[in-house]
N, C-alpha and C. Protein backbone atom coordinates (compact mmCIF):
# COMPACT_ATOMS: atom_id res chain seq x y z
N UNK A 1 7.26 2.98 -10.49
CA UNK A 1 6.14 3.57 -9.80
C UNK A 1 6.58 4.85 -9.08
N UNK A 2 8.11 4.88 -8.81
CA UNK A 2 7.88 5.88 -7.46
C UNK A 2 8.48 6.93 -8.54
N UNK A 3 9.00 7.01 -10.37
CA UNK A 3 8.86 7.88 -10.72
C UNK A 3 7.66 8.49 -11.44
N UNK A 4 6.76 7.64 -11.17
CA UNK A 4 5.39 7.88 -11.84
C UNK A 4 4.83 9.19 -10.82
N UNK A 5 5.04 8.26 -9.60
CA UNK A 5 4.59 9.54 -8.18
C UNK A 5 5.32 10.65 -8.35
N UNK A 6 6.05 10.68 -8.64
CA UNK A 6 7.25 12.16 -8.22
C UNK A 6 6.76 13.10 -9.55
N UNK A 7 6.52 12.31 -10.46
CA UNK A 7 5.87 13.38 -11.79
C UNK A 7 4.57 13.81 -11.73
N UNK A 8 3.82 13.04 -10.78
CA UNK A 8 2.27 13.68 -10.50
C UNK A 8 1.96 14.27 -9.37
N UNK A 9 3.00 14.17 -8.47
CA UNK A 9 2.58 14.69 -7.17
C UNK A 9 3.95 15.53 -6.64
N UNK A 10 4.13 15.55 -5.31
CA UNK A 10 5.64 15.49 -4.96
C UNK A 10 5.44 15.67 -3.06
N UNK A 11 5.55 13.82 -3.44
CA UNK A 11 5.69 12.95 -2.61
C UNK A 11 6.99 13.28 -1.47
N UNK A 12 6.30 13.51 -0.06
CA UNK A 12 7.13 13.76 0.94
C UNK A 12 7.70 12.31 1.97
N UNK A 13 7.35 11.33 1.00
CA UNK A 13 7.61 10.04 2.34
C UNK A 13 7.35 8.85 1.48
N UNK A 14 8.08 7.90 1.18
CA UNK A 14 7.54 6.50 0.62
C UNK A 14 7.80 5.52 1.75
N UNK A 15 7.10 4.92 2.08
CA UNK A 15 6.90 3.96 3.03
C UNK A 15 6.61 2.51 2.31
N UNK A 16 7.03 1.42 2.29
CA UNK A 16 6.70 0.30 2.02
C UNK A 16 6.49 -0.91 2.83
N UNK A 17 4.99 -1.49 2.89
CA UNK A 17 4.84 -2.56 3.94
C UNK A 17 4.82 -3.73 3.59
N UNK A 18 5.71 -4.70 4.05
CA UNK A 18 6.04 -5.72 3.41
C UNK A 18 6.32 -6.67 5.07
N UNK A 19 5.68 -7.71 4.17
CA UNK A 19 6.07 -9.44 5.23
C UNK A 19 7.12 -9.59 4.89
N UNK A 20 7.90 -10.92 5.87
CA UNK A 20 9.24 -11.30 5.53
C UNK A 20 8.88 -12.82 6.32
N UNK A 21 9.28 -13.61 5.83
CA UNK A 21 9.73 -15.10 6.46
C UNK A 21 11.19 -15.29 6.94
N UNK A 22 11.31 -14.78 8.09
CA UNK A 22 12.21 -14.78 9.08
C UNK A 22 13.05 -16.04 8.95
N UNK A 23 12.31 -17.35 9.19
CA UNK A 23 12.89 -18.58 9.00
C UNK A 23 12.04 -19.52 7.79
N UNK A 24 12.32 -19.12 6.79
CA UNK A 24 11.51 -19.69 5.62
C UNK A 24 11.91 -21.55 5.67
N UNK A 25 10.95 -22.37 5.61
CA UNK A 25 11.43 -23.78 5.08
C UNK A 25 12.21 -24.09 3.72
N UNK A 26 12.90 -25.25 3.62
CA UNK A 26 13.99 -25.02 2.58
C UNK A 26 12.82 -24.76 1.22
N UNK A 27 11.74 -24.91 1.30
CA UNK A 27 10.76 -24.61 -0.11
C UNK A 27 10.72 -23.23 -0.92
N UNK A 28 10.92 -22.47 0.41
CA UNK A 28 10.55 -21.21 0.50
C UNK A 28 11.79 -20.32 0.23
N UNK A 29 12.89 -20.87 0.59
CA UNK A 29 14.43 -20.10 1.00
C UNK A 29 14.67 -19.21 0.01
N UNK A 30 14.26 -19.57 -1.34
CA UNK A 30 14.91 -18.82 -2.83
C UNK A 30 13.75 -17.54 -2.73
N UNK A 31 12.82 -17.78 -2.40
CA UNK A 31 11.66 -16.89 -2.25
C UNK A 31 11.89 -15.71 -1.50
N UNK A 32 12.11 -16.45 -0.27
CA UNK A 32 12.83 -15.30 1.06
C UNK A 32 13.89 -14.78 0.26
N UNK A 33 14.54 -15.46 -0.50
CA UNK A 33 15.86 -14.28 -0.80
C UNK A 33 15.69 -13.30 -1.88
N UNK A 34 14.65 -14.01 -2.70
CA UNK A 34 14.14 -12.89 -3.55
C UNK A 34 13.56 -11.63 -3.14
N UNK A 35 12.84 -11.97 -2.30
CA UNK A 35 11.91 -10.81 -1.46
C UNK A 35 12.92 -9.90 -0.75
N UNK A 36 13.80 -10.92 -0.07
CA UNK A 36 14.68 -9.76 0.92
C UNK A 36 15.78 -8.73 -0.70
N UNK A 37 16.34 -8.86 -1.59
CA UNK A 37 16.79 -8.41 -2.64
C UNK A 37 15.69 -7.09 -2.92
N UNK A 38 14.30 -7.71 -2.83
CA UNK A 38 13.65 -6.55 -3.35
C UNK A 38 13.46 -5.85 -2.35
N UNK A 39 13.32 -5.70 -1.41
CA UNK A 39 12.91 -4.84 -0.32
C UNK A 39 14.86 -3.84 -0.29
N UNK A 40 16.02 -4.83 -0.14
CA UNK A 40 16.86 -4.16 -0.41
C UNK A 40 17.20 -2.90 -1.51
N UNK A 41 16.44 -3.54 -2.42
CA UNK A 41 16.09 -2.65 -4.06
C UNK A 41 15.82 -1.31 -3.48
N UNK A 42 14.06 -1.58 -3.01
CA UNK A 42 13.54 -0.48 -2.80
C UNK A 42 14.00 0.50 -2.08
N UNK A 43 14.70 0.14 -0.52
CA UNK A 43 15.41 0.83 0.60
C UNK A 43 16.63 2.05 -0.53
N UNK A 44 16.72 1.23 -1.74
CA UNK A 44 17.93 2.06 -2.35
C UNK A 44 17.49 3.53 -3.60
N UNK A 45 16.18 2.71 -3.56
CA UNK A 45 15.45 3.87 -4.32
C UNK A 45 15.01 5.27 -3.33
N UNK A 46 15.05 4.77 -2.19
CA UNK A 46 14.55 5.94 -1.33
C UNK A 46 13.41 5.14 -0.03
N UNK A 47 12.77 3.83 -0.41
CA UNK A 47 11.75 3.77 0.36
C UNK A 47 11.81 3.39 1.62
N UNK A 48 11.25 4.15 2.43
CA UNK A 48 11.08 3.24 3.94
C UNK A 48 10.56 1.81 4.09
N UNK A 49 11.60 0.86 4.47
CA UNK A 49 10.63 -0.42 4.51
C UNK A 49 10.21 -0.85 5.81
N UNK A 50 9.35 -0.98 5.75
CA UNK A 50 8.65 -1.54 7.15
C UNK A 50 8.31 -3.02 7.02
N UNK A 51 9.01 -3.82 7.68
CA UNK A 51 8.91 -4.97 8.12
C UNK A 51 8.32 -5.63 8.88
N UNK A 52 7.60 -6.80 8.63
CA UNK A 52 6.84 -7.72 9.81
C UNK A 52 6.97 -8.98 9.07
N UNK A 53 7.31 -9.97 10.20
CA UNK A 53 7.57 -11.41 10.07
C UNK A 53 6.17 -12.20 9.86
N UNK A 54 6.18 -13.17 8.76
CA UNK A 54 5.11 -13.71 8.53
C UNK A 54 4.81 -14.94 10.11
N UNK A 55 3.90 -14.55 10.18
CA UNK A 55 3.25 -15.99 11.57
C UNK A 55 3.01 -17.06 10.68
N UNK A 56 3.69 -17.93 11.32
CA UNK A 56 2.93 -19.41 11.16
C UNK A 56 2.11 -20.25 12.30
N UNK A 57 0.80 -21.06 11.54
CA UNK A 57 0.46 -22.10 12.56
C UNK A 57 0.85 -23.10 12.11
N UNK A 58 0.61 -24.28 13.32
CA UNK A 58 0.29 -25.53 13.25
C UNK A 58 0.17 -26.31 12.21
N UNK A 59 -0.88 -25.62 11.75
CA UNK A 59 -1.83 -26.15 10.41
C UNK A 59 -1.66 -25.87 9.04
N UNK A 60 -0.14 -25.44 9.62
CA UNK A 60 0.40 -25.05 7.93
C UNK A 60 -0.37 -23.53 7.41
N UNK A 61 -1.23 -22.90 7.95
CA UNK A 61 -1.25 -21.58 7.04
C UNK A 61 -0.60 -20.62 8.00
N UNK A 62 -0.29 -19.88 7.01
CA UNK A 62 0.29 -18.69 7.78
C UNK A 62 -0.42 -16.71 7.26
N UNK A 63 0.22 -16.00 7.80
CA UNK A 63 -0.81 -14.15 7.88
C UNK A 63 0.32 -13.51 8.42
N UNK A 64 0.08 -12.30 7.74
CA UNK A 64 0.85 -11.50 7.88
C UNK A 64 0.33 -10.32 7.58
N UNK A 65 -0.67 -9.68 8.57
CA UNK A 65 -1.39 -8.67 8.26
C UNK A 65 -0.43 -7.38 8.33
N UNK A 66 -0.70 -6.22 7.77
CA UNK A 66 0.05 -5.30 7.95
C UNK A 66 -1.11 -3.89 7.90
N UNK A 67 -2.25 -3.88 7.88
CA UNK A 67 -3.10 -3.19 8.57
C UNK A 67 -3.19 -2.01 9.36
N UNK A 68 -2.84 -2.21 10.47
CA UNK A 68 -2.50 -1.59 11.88
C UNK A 68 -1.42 -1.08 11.50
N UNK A 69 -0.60 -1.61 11.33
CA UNK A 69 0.85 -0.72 11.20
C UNK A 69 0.91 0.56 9.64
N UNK A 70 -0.17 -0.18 8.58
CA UNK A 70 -0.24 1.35 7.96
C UNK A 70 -0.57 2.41 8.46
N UNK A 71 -1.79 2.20 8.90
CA UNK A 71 -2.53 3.37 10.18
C UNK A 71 -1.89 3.93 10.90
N UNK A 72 -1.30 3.21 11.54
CA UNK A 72 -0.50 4.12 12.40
C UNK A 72 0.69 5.07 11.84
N UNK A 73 1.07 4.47 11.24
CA UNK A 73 2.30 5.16 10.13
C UNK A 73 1.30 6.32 9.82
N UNK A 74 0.19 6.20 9.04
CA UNK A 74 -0.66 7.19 8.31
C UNK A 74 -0.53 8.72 9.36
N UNK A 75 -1.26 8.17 10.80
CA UNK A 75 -1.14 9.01 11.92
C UNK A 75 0.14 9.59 12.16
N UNK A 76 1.25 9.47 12.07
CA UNK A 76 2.42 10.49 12.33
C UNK A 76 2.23 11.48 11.42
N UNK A 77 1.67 10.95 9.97
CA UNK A 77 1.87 12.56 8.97
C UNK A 77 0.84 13.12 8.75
N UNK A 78 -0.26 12.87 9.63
CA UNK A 78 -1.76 13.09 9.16
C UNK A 78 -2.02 14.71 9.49
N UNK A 79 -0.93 15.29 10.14
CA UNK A 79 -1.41 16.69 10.11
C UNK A 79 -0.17 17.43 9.49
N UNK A 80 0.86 17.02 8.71
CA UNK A 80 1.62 17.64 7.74
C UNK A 80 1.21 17.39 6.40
N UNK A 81 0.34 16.34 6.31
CA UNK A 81 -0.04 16.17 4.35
C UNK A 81 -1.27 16.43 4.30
N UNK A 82 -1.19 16.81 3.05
CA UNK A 82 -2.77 17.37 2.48
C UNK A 82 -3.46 16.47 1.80
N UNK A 83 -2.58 15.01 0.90
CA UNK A 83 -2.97 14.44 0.16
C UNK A 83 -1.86 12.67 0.73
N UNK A 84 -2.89 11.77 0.76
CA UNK A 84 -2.21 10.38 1.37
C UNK A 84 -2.75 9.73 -0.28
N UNK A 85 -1.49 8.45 -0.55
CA UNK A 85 -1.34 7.78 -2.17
C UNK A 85 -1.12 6.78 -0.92
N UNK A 86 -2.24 5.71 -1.05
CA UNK A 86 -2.31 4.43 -0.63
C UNK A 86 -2.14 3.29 -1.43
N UNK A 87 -1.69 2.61 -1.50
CA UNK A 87 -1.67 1.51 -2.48
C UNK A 87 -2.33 0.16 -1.78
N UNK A 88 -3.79 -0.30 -1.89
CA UNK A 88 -4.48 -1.05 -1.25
C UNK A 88 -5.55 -1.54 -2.05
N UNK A 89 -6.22 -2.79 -2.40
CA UNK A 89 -7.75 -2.49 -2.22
C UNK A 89 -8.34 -2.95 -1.24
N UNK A 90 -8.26 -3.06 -0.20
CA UNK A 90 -8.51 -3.64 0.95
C UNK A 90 -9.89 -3.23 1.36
N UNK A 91 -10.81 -3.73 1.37
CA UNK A 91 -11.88 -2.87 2.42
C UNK A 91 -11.84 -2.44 3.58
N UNK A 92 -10.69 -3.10 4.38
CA UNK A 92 -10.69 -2.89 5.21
C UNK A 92 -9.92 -1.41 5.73
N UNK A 93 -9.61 -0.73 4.31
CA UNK A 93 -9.12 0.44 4.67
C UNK A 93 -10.22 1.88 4.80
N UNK A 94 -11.37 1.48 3.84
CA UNK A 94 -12.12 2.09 3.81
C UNK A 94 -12.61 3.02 5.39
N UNK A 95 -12.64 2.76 6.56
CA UNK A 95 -12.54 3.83 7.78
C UNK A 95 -11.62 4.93 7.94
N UNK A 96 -10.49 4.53 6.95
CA UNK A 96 -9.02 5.37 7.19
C UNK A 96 -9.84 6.46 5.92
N UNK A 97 -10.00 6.15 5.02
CA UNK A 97 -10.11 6.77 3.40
C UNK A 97 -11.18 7.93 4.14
N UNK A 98 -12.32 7.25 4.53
CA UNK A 98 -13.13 8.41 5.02
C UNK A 98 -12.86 9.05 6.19
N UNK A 99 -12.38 8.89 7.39
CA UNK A 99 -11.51 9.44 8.47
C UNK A 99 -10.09 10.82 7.69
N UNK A 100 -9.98 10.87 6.83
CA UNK A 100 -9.16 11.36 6.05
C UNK A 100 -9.73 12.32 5.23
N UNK A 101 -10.47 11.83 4.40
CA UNK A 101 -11.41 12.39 3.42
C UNK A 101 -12.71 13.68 4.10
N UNK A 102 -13.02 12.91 5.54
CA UNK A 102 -14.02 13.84 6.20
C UNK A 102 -13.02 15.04 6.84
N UNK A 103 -11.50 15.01 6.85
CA UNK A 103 -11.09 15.85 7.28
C UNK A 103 -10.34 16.67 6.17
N UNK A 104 -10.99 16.73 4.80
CA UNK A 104 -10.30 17.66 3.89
C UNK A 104 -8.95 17.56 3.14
N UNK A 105 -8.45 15.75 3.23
CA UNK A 105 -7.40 15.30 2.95
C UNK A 105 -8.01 14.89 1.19
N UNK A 106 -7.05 14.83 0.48
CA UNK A 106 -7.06 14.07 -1.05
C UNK A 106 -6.87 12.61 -0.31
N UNK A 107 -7.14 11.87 -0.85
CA UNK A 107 -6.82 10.34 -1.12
C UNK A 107 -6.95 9.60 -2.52
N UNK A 108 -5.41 9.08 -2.71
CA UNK A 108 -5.19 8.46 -4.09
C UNK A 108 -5.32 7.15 -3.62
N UNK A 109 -6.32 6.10 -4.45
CA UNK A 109 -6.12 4.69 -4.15
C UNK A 109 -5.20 3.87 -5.15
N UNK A 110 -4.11 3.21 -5.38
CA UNK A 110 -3.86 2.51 -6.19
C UNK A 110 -4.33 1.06 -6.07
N UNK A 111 -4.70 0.47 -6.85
CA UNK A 111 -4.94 -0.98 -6.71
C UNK A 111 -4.98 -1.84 -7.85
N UNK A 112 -4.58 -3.32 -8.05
CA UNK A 112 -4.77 -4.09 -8.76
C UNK A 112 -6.44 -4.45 -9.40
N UNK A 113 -6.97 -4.27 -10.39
CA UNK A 113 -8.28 -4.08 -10.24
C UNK A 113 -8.99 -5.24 -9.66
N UNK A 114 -8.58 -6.56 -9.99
CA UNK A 114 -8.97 -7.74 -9.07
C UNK A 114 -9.10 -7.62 -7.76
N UNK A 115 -8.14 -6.77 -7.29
CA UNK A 115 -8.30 -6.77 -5.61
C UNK A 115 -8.44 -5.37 -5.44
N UNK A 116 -9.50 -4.64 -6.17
CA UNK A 116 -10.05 -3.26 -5.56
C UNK A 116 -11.43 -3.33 -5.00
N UNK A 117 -11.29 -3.57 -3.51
CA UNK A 117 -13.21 -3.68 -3.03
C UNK A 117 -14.03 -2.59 -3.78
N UNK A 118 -15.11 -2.79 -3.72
CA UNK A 118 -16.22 -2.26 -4.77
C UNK A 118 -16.79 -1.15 -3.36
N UNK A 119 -16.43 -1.39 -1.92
CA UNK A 119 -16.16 -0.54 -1.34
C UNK A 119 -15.25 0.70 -1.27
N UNK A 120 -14.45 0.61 -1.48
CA UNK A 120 -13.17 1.68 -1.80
C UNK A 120 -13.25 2.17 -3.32
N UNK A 121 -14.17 1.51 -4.04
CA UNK A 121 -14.28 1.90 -5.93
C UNK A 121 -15.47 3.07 -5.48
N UNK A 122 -16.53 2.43 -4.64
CA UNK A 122 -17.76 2.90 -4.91
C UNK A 122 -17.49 4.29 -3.72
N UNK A 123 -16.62 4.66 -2.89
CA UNK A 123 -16.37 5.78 -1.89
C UNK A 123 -15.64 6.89 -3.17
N UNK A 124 -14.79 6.14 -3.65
CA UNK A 124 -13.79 7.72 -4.39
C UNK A 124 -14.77 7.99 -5.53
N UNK A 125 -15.77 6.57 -6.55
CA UNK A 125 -16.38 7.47 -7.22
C UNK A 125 -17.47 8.55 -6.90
N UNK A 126 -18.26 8.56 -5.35
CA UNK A 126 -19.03 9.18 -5.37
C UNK A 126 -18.17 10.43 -4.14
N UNK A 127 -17.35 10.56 -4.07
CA UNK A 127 -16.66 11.59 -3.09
C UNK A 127 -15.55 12.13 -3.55
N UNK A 128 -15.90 13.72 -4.25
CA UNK A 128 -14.48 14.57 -4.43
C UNK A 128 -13.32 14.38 -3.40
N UNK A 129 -11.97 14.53 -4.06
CA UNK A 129 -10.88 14.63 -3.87
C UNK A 129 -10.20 12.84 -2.92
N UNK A 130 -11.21 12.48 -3.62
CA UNK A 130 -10.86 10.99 -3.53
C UNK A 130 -11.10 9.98 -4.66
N UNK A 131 -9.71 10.01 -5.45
CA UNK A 131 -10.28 8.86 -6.64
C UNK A 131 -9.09 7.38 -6.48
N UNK A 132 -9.09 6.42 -7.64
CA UNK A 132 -8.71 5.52 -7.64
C UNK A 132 -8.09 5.24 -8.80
N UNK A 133 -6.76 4.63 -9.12
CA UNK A 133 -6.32 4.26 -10.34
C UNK A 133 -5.85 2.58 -10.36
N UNK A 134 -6.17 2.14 -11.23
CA UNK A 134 -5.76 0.91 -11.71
C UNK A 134 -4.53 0.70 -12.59
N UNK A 135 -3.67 -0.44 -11.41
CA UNK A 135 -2.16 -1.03 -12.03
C UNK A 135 -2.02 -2.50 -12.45
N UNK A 136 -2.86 -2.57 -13.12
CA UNK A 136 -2.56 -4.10 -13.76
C UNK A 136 -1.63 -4.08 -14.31
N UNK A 137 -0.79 -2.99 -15.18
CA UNK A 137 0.52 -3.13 -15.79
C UNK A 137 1.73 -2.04 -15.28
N UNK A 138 2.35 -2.68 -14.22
CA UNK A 138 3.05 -1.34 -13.94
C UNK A 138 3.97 -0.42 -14.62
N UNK A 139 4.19 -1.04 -15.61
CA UNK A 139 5.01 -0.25 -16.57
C UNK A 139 4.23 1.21 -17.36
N UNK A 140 2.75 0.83 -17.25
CA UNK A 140 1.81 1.73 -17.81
C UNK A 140 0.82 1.44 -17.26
N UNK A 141 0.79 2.83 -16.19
CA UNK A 141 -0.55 2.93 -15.47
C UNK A 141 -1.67 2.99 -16.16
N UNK A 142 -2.79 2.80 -15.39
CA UNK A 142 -4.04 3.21 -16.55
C UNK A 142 -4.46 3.46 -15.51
N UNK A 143 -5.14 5.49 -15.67
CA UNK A 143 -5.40 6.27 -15.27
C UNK A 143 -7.35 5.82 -15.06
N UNK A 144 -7.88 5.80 -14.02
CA UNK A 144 -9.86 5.73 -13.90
C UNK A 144 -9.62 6.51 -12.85
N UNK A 145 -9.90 7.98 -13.61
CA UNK A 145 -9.96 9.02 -12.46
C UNK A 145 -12.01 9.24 -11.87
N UNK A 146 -11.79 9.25 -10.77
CA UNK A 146 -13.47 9.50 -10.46
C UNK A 146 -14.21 10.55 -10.69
């Protein structure tokens, strides 16, 4: 992916937000170590990883939102870039996309098409310099430019 970016754009910052299970149960342990390997991976390709420990309750589920901490990240470079490559389908990003977008920024969405809100589909198709591409296969993007 991040030589896919560097051939279409030229990307000043990769940032990656990722959970971690701090103290995983023995179920989980091979998991945690997989994850921590890949996040090591990435750190070696170039990417910033940004870390947050998954919460657990009581009740056995656990969250690990990472939300807030894109945003804010977004806000340190929001007046050196012209163009932000999000990788989300979140609806809940949709305030950032247009907060961005109303200020003359590009916005690239990447997303899994299963988890692209029909909010964030239905903003880049009807608003220049904001579109969306679909990665169901990362080896070969497939380009749905708006």
């Amino acid at each position: 992916m991040k030589q896919h970016l560097e051939k279409h754009y030229k990307p000043q910052v990769f940032n990656y937000f990722g959970c971690e299970d701090t103290n995983p149960s023995e179920q989980y342990k091979k998991a945690a170590e997989r994850q921590q390997k890949y996040y090591n991976k990435l750190a070696g390709m170039g990417y910033d990883i940004k870390r947050k420990s998954l919460k657990k309750y009581g009740c056995g589920d656990t969250k690990c939102d990472m939300d807030l901490e894109l945003v804010m990240d977004l806000r340190k470079y929001e007046d050196d870039l012209d163009c932000f490559i999000i990788f989300t389908g979140d609806s809940d990003f949709l305030p950032v996309v247009e907060k961005y977008w109303e200020e003359g920024k590009f916005i690239r969405i990447y997303s899994f098409e299963e988890l692209l809100s029909w909010e964030l589909k239905t903003f880049a198709i009807n608003n220049p310099r904001c579109n969306y591409r679909i990665i169901n296969d990362l080896e070969e993007v497939h380009w749905k430019e708006s």
